[in-house]
C-alpha atoms as a PDB file:
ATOM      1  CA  UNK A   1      79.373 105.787 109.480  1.00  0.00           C
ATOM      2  CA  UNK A   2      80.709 102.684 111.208  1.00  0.00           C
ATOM      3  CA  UNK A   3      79.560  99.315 109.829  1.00  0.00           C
ATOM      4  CA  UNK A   4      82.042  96.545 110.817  1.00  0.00           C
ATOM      5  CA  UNK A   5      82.454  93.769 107.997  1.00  0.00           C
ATOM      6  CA  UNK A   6      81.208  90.051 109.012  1.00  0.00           C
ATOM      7  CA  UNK A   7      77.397  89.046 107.798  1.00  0.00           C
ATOM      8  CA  UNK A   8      77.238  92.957 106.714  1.00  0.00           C
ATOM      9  CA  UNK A   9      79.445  92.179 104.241  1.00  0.00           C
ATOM     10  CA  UNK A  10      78.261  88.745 102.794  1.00  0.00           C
ATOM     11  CA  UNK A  11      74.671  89.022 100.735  1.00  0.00           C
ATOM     12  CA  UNK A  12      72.693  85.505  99.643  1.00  0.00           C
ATOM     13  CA  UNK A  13      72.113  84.245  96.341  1.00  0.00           C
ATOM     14  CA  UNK A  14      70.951  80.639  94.879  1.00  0.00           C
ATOM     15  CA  UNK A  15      73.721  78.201  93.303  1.00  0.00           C
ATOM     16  CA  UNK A  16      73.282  75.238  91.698  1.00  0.00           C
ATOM     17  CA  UNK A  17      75.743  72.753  93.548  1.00  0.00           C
ATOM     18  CA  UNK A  18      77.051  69.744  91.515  1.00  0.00           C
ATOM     19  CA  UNK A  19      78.579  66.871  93.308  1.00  0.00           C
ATOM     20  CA  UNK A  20      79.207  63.838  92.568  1.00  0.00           C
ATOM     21  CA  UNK A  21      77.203  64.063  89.038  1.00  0.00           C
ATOM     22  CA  UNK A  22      73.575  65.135  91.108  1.00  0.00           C
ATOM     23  CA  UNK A  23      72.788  68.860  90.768  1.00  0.00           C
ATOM     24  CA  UNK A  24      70.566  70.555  93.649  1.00  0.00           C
ATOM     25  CA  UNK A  25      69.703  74.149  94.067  1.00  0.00           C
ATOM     26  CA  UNK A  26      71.040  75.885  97.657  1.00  0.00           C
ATOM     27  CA  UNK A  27      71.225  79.307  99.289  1.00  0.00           C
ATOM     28  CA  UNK A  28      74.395  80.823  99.675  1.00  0.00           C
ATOM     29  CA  UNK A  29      76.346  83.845 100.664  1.00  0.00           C
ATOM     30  CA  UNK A  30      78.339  85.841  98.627  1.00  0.00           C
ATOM     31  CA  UNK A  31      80.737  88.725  99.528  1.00  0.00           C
ATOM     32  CA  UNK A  32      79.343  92.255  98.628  1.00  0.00           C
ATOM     33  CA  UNK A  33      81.134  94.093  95.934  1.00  0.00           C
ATOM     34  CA  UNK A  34      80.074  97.861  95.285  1.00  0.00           C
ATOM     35  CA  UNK A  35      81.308 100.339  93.949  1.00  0.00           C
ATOM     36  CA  UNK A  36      82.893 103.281  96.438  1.00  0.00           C
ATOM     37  CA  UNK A  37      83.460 107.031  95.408  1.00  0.00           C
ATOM     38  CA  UNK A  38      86.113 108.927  97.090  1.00  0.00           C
ATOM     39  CA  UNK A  39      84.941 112.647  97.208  1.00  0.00           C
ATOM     40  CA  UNK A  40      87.584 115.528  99.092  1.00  0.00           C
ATOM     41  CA  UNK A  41      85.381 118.511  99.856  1.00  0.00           C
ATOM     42  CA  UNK A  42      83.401 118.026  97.131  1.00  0.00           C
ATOM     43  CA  UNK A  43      85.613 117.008  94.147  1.00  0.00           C
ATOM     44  CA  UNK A  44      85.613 113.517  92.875  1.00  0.00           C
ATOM     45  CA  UNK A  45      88.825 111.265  93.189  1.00  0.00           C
ATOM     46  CA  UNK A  46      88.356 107.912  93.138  1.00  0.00           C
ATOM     47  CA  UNK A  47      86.401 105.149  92.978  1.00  0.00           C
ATOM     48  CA  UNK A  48      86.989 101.885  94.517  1.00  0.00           C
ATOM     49  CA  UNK A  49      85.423  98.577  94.242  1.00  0.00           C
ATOM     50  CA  UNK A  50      85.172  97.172  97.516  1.00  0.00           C
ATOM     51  CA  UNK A  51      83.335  95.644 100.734  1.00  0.00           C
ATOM     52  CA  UNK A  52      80.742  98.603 101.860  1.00  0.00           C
ATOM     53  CA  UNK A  53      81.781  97.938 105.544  1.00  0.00           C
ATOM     54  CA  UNK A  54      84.648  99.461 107.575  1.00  0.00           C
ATOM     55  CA  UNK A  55      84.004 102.518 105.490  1.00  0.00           C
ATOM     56  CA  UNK A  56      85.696 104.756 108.280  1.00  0.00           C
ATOM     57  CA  UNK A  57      88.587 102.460 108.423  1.00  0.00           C
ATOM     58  CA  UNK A  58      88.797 102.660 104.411  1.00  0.00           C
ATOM     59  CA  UNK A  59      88.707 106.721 104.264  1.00  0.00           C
ATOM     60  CA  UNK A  60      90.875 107.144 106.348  1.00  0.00           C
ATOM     61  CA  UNK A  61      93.579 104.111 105.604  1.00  0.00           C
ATOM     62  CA  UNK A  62      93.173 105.055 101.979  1.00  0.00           C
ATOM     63  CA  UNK A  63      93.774 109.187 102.294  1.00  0.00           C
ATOM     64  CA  UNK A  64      96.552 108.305 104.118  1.00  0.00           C
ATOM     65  CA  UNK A  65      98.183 105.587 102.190  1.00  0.00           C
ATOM     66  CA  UNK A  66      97.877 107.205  98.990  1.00  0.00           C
ATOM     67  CA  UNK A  67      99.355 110.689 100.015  1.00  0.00           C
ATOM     68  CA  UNK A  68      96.400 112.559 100.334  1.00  0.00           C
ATOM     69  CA  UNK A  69      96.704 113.082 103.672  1.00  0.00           C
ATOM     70  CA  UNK A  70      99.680 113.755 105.596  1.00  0.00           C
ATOM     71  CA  UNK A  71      98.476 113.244 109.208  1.00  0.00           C
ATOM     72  CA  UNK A  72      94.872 111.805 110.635  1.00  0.00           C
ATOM     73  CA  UNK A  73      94.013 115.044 111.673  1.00  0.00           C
ATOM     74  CA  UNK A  74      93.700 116.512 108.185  1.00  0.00           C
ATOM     75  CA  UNK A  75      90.493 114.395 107.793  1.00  0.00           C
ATOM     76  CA  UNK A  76      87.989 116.608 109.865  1.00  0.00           C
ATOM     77  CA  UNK A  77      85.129 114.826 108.807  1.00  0.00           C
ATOM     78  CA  UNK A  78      83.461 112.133 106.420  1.00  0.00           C
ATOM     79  CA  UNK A  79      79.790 110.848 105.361  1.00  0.00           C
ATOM     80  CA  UNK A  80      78.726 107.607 103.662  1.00  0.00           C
ATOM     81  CA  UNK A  81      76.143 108.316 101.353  1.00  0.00           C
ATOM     82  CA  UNK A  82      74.345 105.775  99.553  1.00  0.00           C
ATOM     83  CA  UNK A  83      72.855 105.124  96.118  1.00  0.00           C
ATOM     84  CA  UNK A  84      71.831 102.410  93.482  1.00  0.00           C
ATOM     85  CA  UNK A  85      74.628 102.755  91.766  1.00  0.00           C
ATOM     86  CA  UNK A  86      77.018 102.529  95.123  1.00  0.00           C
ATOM     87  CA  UNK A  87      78.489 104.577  97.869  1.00  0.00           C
ATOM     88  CA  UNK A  88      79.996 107.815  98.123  1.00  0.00           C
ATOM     89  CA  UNK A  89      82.044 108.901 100.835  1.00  0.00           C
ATOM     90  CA  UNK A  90      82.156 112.990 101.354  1.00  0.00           C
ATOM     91  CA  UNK A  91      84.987 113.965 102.779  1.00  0.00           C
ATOM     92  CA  UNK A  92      86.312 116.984 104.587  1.00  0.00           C
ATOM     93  CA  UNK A  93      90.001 117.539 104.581  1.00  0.00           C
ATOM     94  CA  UNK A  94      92.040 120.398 105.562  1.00  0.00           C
ATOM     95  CA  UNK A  95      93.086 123.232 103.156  1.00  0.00           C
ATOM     96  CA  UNK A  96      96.765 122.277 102.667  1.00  0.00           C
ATOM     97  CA  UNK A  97      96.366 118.564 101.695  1.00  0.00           C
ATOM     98  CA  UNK A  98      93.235 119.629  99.134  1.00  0.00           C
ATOM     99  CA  UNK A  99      95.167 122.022  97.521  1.00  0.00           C
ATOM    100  CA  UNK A 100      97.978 119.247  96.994  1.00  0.00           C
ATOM    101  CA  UNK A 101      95.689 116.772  95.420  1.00  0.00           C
ATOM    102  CA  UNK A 102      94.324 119.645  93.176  1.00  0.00           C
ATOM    103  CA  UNK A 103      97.566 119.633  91.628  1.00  0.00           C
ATOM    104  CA  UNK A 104      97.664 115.942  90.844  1.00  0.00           C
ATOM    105  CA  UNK A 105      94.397 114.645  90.799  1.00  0.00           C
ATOM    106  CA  UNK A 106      93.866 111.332  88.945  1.00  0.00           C
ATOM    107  CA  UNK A 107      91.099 108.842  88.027  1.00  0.00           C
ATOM    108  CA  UNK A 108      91.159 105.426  89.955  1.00  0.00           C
ATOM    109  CA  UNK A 109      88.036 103.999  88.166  1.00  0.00           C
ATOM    110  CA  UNK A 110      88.915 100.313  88.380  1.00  0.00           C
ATOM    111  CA  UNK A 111      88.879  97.293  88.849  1.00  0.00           C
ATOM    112  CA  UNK A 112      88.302  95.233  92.547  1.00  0.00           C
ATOM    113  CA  UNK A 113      91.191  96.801  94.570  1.00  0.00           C
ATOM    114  CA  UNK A 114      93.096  98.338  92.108  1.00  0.00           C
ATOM    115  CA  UNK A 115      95.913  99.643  93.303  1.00  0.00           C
ATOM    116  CA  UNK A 116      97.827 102.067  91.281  1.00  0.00           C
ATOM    117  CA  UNK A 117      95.017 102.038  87.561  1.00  0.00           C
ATOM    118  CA  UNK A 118      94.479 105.856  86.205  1.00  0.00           C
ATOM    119  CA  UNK A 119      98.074 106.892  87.384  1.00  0.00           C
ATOM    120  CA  UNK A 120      98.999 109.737  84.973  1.00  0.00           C
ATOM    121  CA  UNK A 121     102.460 109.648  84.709  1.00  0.00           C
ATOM    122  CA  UNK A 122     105.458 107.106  86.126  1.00  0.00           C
ATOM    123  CA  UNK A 123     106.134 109.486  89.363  1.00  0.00           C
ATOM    124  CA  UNK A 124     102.741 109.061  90.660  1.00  0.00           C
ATOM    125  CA  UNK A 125     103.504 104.918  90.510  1.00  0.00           C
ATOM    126  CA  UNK A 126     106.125 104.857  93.125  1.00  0.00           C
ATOM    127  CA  UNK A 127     105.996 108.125  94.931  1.00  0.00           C
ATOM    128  CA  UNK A 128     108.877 109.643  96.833  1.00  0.00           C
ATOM    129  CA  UNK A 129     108.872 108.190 100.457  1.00  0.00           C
ATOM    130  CA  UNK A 130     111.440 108.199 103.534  1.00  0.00           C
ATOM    131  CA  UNK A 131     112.943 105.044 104.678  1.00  0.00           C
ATOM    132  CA  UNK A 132     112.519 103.574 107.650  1.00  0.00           C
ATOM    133  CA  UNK A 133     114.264 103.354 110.610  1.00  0.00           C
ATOM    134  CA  UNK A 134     116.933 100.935 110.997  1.00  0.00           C
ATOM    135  CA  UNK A 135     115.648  98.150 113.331  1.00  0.00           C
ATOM    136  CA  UNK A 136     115.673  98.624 116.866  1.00  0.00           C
ATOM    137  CA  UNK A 137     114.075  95.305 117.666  1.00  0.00           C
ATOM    138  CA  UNK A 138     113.830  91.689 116.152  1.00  0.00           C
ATOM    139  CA  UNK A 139     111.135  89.386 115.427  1.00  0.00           C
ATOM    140  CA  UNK A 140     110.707  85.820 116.437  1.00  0.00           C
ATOM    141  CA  UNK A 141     110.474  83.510 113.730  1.00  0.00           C
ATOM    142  CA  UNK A 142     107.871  81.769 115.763  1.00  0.00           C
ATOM    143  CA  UNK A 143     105.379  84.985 115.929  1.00  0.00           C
ATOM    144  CA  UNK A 144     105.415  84.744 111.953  1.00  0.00           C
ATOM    145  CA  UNK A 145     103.755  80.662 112.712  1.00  0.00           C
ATOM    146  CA  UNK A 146     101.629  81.781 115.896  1.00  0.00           C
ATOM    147  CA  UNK A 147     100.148  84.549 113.592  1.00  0.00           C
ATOM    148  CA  UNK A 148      99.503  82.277 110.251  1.00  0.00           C
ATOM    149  CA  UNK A 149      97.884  79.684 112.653  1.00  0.00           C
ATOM    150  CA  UNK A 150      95.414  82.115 114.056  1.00  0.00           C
ATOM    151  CA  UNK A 151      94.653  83.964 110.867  1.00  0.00           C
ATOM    152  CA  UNK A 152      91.941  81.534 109.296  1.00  0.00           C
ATOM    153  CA  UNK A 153      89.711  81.680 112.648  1.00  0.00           C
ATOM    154  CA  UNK A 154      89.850  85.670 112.778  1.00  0.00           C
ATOM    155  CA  UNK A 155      88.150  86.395 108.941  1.00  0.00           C
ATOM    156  CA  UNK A 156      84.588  85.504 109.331  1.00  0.00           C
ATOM    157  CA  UNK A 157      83.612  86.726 105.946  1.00  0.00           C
ATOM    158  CA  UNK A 158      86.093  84.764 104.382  1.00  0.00           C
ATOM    159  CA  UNK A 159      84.771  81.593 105.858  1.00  0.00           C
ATOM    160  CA  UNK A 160      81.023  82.786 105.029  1.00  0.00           C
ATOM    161  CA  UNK A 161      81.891  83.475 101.362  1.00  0.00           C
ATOM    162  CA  UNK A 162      85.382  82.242 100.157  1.00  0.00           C
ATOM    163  CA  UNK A 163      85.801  85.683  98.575  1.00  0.00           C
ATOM    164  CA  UNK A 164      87.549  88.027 100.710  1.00  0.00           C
ATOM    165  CA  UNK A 165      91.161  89.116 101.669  1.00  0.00           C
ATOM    166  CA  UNK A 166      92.139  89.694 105.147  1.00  0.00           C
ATOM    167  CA  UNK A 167      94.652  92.465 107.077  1.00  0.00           C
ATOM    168  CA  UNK A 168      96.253  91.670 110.145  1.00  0.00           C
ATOM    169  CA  UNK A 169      97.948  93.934 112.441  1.00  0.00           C
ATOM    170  CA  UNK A 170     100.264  91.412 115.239  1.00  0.00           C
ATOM    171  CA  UNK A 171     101.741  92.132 117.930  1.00  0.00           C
ATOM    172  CA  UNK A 172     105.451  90.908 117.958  1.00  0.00           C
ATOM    173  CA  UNK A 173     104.597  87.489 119.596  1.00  0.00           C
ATOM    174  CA  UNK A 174     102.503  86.783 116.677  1.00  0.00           C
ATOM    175  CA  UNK A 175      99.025  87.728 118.440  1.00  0.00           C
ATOM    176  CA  UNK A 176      96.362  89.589 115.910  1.00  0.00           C
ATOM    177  CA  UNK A 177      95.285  92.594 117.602  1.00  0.00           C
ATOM    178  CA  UNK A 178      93.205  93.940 114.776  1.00  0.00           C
ATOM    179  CA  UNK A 179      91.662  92.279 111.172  1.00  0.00           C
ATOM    180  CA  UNK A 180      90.238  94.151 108.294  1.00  0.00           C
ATOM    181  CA  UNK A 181      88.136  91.994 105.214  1.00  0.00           C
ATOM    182  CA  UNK A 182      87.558  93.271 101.854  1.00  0.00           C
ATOM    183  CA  UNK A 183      87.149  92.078  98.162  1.00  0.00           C
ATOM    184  CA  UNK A 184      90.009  94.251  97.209  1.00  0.00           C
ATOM    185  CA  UNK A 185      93.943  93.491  98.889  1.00  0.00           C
ATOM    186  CA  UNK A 186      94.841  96.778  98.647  1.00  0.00           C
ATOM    187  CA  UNK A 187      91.529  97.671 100.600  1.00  0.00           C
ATOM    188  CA  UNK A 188      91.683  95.325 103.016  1.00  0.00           C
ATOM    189  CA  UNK A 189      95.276  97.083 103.949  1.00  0.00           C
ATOM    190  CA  UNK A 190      93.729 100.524 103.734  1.00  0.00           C
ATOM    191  CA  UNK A 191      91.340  99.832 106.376  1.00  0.00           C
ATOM    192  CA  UNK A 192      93.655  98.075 108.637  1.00  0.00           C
ATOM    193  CA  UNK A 193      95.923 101.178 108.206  1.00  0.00           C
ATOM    194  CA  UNK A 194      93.310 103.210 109.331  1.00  0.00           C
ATOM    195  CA  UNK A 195      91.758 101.138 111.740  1.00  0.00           C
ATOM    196  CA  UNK A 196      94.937 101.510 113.630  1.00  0.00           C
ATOM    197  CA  UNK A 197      96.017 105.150 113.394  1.00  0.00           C
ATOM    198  CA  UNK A 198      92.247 105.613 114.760  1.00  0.00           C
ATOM    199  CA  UNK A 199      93.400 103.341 117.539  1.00  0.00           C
ATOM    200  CA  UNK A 200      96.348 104.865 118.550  1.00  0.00           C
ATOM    201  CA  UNK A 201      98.117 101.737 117.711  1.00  0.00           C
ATOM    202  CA  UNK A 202     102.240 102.538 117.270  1.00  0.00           C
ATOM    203  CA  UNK A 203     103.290 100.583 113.965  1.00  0.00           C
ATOM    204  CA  UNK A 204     106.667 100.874 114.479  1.00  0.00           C
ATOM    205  CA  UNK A 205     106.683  97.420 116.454  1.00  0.00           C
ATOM    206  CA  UNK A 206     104.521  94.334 115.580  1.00  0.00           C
ATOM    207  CA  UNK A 207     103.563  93.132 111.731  1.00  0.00           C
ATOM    208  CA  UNK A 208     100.978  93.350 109.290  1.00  0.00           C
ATOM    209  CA  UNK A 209      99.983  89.860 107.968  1.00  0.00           C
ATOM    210  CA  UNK A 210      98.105  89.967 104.120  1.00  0.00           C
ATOM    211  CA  UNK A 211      96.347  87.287 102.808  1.00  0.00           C
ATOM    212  CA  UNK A 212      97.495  87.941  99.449  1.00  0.00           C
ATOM    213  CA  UNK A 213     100.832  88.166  97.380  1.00  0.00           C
ATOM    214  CA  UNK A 214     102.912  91.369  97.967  1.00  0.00           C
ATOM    215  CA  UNK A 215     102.552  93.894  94.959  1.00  0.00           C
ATOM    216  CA  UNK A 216     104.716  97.527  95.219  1.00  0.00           C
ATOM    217  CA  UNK A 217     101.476  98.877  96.110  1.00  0.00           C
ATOM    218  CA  UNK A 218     100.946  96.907  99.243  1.00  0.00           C
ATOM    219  CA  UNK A 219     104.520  97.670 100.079  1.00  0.00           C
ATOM    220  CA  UNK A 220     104.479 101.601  99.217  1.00  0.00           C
ATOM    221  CA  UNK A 221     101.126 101.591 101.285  1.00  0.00           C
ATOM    222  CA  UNK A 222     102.869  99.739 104.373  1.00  0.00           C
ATOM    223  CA  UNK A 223     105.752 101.920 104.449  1.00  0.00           C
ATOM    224  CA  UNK A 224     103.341 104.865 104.313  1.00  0.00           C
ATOM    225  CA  UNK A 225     101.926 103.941 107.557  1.00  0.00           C
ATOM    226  CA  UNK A 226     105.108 103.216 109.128  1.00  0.00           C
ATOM    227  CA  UNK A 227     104.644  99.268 108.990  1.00  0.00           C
ATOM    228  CA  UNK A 228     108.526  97.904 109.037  1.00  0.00           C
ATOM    229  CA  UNK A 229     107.488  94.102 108.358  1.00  0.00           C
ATOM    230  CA  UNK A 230     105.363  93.120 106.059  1.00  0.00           C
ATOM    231  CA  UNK A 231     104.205  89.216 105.659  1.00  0.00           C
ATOM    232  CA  UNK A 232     102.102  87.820 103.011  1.00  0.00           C
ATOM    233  CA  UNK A 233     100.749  84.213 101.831  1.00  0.00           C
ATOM    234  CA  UNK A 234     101.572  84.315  98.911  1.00  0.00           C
ATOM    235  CA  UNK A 235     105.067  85.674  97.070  1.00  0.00           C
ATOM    236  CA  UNK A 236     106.129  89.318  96.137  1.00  0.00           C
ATOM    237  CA  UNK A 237     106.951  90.609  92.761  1.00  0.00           C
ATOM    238  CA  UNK A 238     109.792  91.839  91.641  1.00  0.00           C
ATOM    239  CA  UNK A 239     108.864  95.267  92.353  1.00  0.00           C
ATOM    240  CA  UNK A 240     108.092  94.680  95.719  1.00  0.00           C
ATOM    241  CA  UNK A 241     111.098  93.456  96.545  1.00  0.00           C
ATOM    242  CA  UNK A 242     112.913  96.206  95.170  1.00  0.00           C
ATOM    243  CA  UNK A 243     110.879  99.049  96.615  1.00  0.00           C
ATOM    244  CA  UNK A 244     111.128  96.943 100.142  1.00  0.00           C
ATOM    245  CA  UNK A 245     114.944  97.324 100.067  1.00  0.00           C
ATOM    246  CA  UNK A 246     115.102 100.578  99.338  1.00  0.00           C
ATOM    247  CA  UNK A 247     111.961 101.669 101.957  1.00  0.00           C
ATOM    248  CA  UNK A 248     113.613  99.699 104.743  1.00  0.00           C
ATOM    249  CA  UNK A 249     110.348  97.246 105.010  1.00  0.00           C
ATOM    250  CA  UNK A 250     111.280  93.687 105.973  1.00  0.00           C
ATOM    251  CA  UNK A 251     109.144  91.491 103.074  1.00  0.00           C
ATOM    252  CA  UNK A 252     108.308  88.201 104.030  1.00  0.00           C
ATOM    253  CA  UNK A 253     106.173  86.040 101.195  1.00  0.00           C
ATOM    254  CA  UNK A 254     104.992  82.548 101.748  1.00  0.00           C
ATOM    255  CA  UNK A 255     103.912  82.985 105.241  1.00  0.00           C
ATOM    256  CA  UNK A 256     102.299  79.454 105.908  1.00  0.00           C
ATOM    257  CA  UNK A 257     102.855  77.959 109.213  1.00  0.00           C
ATOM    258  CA  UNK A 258     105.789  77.615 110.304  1.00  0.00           C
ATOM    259  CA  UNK A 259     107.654  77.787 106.256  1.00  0.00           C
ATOM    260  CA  UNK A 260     108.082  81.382 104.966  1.00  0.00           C
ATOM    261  CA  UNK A 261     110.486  83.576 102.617  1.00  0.00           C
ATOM    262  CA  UNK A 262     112.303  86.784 104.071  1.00  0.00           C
ATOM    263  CA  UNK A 263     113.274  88.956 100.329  1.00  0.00           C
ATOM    264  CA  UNK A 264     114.606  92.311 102.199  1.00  0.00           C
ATOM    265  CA  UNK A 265     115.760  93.233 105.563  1.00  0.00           C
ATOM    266  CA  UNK A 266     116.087  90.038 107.100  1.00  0.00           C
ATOM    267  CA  UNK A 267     118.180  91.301 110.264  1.00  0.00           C
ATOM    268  CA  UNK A 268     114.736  92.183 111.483  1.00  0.00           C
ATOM    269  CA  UNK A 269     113.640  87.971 111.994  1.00  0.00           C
ATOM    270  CA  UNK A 270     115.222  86.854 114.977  1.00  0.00           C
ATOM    271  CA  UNK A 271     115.397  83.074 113.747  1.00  0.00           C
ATOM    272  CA  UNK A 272     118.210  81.612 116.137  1.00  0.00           C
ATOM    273  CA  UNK A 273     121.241  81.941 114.106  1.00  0.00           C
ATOM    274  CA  UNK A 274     122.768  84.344 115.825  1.00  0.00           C
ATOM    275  CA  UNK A 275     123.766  88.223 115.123  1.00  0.00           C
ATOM    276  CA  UNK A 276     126.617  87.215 112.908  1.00  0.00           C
ATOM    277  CA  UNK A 277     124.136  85.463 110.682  1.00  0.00           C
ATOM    278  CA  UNK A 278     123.966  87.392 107.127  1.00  0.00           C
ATOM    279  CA  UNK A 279     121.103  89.797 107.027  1.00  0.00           C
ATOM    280  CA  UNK A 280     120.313  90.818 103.784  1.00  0.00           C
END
């Protein structure tokens, strides 16, 4: 079911280009938007617009991320099927975690990576999760530079179509290991997520790097998967912020170069002042 994101993901169409008062018709490519239906043994759940590629990634990021699942081994199988209208993704959980979403199912029908749309009530908005650990190690300011400096060059689909958002799993020197693309933030998150549990890939040290601002979803969703930093381009909300304090999940926002904003947790950036420095 595989299909990696790149030129899979981009499609052509013609656009009138104006510059400079002259108007000339060009090919161009476009990110792919479609929409994707969730289906657990049969029932429908969700459906997602998003980029049709990484669709492994995206099951199993999303089952996980959202609750569905508790482990990747309740996912025994899954099947991209697809349509005119879009893709559907068939999958087979185990027993225990189906019977759980039976009892609160919801509609997602939405729009381009909508995070939290259809909710039913104000419980299933910010779920009941564990906190983190308390930090065992510290991140160089630096890596947060060394990974904002490499991002651009790893998200070929952005730089085909100027559409997409990008997920970046770094090691704690900064380096990108792994990169999901999608339409949607939130998906582009969900398929990093599950791009790395498939991997084997502990999340307990290293950083996921958005290229987006930091909503309570993407925050809920990091803490989820065990992600303790999380850094975005753009700024948080004021959700975020306070679900990142309480979840233990060090927010960073602004993320550009060497200039960003640490909002919760901040004893986890090692940034040369020293442990008595305050670490909110």
């Amino acid at each position: 079911m595989r299909e990696s994101c790149g030129t899979a993901g981009a499609g052509s169409a013609t656009e009138w280009r104006y510059r400079d008062g002259q108007a000339a018709p060009e090919e161009t490519r476009l990110a792919v938007e479609a929409p994707v239906a969730f289906e657990y043994n049969g029932i429908a759940h969700a459906v997602m617009l998003a980029t049709p590629c990484d669709l492994e990634d995206f099951a199993l990021g999303f089952s996980l991320t959202e609750g569905i699942l508790d482990r990747a081994g309740d996912l025994y199988g899954a099947e991209a099927t697809r349509s005119a209208g879009g893709i559907t993704l068939a999958l087979n959980i185990a027993a225990g975690a189906f019977a759980r979403l039976k009892e609160r199912r919801r509609s997602l029908v939405g729009r381009t990576g909508c995070g939290i749309c259809g909710t039913e009530s104000l419980d299933q908005v910010l779920r009941p999760l564990a906190p983190l650990p308390d930090p065992t190690w510290r991140l160089p300011a630096a890596s947060l530079a060394h990974a904002s400096a490499a991002l651009a060059g790893r998200q070929p689909l952005q730089q085909l179509t100027g559409a997409t958002h990008g997920a970046a799993w770094c090691m704690p020197d900064g380096t990108i290991v792994e990169l999901r693309e999608d339409v949607g933030r939130h998906n582009a998150l969900d398929k990093l997520i599950g791009a790395l549990v498939t991997a084997g890939l502990a999340r307990d040290r290293g950083f996921a790097f958005i290229t987006s601002r930091a909503s309570v979803e993407m925050v809920q969703k990091a803490a989820t998967a065990g992600v303790a930093v999380l850094a975005a381009v753009s700024g948080p909300t004021t959700l975020a912020v306070q679900t990142a304090a309480q979840l233990g999940v060090t927010l960073v926002g602004f993320a550009r170069g060497a200039n960003f904003s640490v909002y919760t947790h901040r004893g986890r950036i090692d940034d040369g002042a020293g442990p008595n420095a305050p670490a909110a």
